[in-house]
C-alpha atoms as a PDB file:
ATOM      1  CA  UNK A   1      40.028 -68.330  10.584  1.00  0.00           C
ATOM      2  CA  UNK A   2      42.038 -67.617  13.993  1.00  0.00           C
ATOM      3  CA  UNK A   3      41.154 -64.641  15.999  1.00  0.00           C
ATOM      4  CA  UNK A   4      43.730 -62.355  15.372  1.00  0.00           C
ATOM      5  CA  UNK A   5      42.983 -62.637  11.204  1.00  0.00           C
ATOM      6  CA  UNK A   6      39.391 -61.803  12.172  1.00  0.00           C
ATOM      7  CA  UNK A   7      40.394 -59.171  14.494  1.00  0.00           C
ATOM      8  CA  UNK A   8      42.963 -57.793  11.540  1.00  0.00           C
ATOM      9  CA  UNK A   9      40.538 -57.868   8.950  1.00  0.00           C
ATOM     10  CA  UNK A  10      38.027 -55.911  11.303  1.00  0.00           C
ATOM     11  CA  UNK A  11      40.652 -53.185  11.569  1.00  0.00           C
ATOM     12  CA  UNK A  12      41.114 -53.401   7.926  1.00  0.00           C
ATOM     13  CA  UNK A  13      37.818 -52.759   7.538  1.00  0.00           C
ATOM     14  CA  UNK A  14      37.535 -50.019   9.988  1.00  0.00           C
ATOM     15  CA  UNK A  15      40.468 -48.256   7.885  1.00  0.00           C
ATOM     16  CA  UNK A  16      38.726 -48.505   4.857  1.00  0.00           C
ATOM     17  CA  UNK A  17      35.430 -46.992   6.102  1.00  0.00           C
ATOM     18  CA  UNK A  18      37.917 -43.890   7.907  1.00  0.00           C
ATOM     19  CA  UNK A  19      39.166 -43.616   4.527  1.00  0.00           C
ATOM     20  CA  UNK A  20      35.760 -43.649   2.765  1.00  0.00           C
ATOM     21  CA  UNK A  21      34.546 -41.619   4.892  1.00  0.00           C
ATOM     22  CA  UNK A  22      37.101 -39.095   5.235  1.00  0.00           C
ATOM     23  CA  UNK A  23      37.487 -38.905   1.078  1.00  0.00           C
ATOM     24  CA  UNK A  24      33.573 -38.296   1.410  1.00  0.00           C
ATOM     25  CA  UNK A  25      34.120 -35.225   3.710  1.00  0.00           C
ATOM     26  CA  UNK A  26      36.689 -34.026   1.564  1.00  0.00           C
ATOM     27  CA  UNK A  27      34.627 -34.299  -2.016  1.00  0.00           C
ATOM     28  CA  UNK A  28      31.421 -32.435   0.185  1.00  0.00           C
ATOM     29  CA  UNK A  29      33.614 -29.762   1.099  1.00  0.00           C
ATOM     30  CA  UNK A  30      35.161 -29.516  -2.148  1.00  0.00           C
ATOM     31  CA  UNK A  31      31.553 -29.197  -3.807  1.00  0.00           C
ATOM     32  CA  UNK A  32      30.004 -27.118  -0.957  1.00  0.00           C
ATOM     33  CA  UNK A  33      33.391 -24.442  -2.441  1.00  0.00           C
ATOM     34  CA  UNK A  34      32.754 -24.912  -5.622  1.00  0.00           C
ATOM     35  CA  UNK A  35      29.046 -24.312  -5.148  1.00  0.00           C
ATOM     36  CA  UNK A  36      30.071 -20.965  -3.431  1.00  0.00           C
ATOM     37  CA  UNK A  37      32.149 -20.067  -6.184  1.00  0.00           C
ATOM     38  CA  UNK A  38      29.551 -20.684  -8.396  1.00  0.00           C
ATOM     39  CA  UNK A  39      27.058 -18.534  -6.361  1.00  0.00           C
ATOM     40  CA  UNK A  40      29.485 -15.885  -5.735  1.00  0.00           C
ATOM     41  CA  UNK A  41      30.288 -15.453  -9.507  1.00  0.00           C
ATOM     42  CA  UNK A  42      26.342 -15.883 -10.479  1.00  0.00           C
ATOM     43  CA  UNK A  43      25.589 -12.916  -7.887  1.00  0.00           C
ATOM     44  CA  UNK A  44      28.240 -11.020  -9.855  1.00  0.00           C
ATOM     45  CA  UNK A  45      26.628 -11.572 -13.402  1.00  0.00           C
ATOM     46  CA  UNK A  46      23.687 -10.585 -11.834  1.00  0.00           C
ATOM     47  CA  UNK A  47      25.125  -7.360 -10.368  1.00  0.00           C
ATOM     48  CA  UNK A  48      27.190  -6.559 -13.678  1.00  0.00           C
ATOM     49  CA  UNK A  49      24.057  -7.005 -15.518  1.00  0.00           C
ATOM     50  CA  UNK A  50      21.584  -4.735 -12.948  1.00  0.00           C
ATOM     51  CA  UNK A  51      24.458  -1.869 -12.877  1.00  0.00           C
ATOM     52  CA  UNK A  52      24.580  -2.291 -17.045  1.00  0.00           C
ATOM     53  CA  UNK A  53      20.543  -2.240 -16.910  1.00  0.00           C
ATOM     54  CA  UNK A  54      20.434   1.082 -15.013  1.00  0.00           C
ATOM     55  CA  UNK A  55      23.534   2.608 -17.004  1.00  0.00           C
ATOM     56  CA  UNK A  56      21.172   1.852 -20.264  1.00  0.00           C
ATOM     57  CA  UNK A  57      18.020   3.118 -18.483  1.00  0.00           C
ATOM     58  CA  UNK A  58      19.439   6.538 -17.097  1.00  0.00           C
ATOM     59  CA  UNK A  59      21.580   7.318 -20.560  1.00  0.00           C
ATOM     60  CA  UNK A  60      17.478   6.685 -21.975  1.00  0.00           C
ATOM     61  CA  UNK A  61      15.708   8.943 -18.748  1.00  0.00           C
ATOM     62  CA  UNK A  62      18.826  12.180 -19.862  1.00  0.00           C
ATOM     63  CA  UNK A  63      18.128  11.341 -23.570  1.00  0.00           C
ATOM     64  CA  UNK A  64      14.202  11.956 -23.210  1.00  0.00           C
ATOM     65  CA  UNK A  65      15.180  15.202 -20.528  1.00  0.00           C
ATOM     66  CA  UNK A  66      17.314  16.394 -22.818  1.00  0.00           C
ATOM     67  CA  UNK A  67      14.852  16.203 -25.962  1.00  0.00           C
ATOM     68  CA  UNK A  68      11.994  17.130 -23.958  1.00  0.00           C
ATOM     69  CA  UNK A  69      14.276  20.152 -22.840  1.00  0.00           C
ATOM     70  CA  UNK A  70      14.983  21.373 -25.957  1.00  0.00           C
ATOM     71  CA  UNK A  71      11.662  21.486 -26.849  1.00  0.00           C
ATOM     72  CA  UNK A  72      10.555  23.649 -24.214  1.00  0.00           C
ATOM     73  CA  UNK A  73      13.090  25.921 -25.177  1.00  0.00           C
ATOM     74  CA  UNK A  74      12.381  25.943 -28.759  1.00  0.00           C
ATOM     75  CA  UNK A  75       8.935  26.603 -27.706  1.00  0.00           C
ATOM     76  CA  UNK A  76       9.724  29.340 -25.423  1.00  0.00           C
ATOM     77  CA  UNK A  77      11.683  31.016 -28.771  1.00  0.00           C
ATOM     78  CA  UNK A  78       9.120  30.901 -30.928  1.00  0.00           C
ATOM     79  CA  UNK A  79       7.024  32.803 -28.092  1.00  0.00           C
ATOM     80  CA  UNK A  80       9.457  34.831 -27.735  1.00  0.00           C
ATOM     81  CA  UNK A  81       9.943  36.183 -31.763  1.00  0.00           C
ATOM     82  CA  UNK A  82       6.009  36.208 -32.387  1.00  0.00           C
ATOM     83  CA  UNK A  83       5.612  38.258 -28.804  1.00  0.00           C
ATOM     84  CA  UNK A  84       8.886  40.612 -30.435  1.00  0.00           C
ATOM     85  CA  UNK A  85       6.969  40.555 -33.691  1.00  0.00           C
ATOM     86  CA  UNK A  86       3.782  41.626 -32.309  1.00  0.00           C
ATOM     87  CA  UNK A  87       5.590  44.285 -30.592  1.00  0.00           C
ATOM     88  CA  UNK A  88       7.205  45.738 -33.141  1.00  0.00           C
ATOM     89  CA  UNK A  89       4.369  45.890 -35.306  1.00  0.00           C
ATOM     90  CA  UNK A  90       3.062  48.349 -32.827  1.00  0.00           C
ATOM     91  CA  UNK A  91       5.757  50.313 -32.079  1.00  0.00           C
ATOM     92  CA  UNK A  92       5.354  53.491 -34.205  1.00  0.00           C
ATOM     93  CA  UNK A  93       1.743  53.203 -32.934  1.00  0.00           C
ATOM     94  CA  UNK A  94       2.124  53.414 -29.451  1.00  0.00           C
ATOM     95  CA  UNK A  95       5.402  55.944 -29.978  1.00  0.00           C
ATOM     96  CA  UNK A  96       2.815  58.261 -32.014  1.00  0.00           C
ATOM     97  CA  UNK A  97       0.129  57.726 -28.932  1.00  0.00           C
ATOM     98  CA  UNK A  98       3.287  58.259 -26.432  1.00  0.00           C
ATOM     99  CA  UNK A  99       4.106  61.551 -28.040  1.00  0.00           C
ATOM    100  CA  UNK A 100       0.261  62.324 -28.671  1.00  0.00           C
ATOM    101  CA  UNK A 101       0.130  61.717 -24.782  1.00  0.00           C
ATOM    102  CA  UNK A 102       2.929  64.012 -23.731  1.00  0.00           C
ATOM    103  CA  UNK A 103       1.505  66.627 -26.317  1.00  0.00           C
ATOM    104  CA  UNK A 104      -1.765  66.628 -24.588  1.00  0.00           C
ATOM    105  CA  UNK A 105      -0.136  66.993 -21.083  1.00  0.00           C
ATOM    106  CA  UNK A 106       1.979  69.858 -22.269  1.00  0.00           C
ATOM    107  CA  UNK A 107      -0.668  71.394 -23.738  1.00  0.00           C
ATOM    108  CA  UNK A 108      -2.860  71.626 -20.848  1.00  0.00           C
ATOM    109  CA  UNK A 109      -0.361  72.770 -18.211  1.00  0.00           C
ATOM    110  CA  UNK A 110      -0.147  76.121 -20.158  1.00  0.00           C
END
């Protein structure tokens, strides 16, 4: 084979590696984006699913205020009509001792 064939061949083969190599660098850097996309929609998921997670927990947290809330206030009612109650049932009484009271005081300024 005569020099210059060698030497042409050599090139040739020089311009395929370029070419390998270059198509190499382009599929990495076409993975290395898709990888990114990849990541960057995963992290989203994962975000959308976290935000959804504490939507769902603090709907549960005002759910459980609210019932324990009501409660409480339910309580505080029923307080509130037996303490009425109780206080009624004495009210002639202690209107009578009122009176009875005033009576007495009246009595013994003159």
């Amino acid at each position: 084979m005569a020099r210059p064939e060698v030497l042409e061949r050599v090139k040739e083969a020089e311009r395929e590696a370029d070419e390998i190599v270059a198509d190499a660098k382009t599929a990495r850097e076409e993975h290395v984006a898709e990888a990114r996309e990849e990541a960057d929609r995963i992290r989203q998921e994962a975000r959308e699913e976290a935000d959804e997670l504490v939507d769902e927990r603090l709907a549960e947290a005002r759910e459980e205020i609210d019932a324990e809330r009501e409660a409480i206030l339910e309580e505080g009612r029923q307080e509130r009509e037996t303490l009425e109650a109780r206080a009624e049932e004495h009210r002639e009484e202690t209107i009578d001792h009122v009176v009875e009271l005033f009576t007495e005081a009246v009595d013994a300024q003159t």
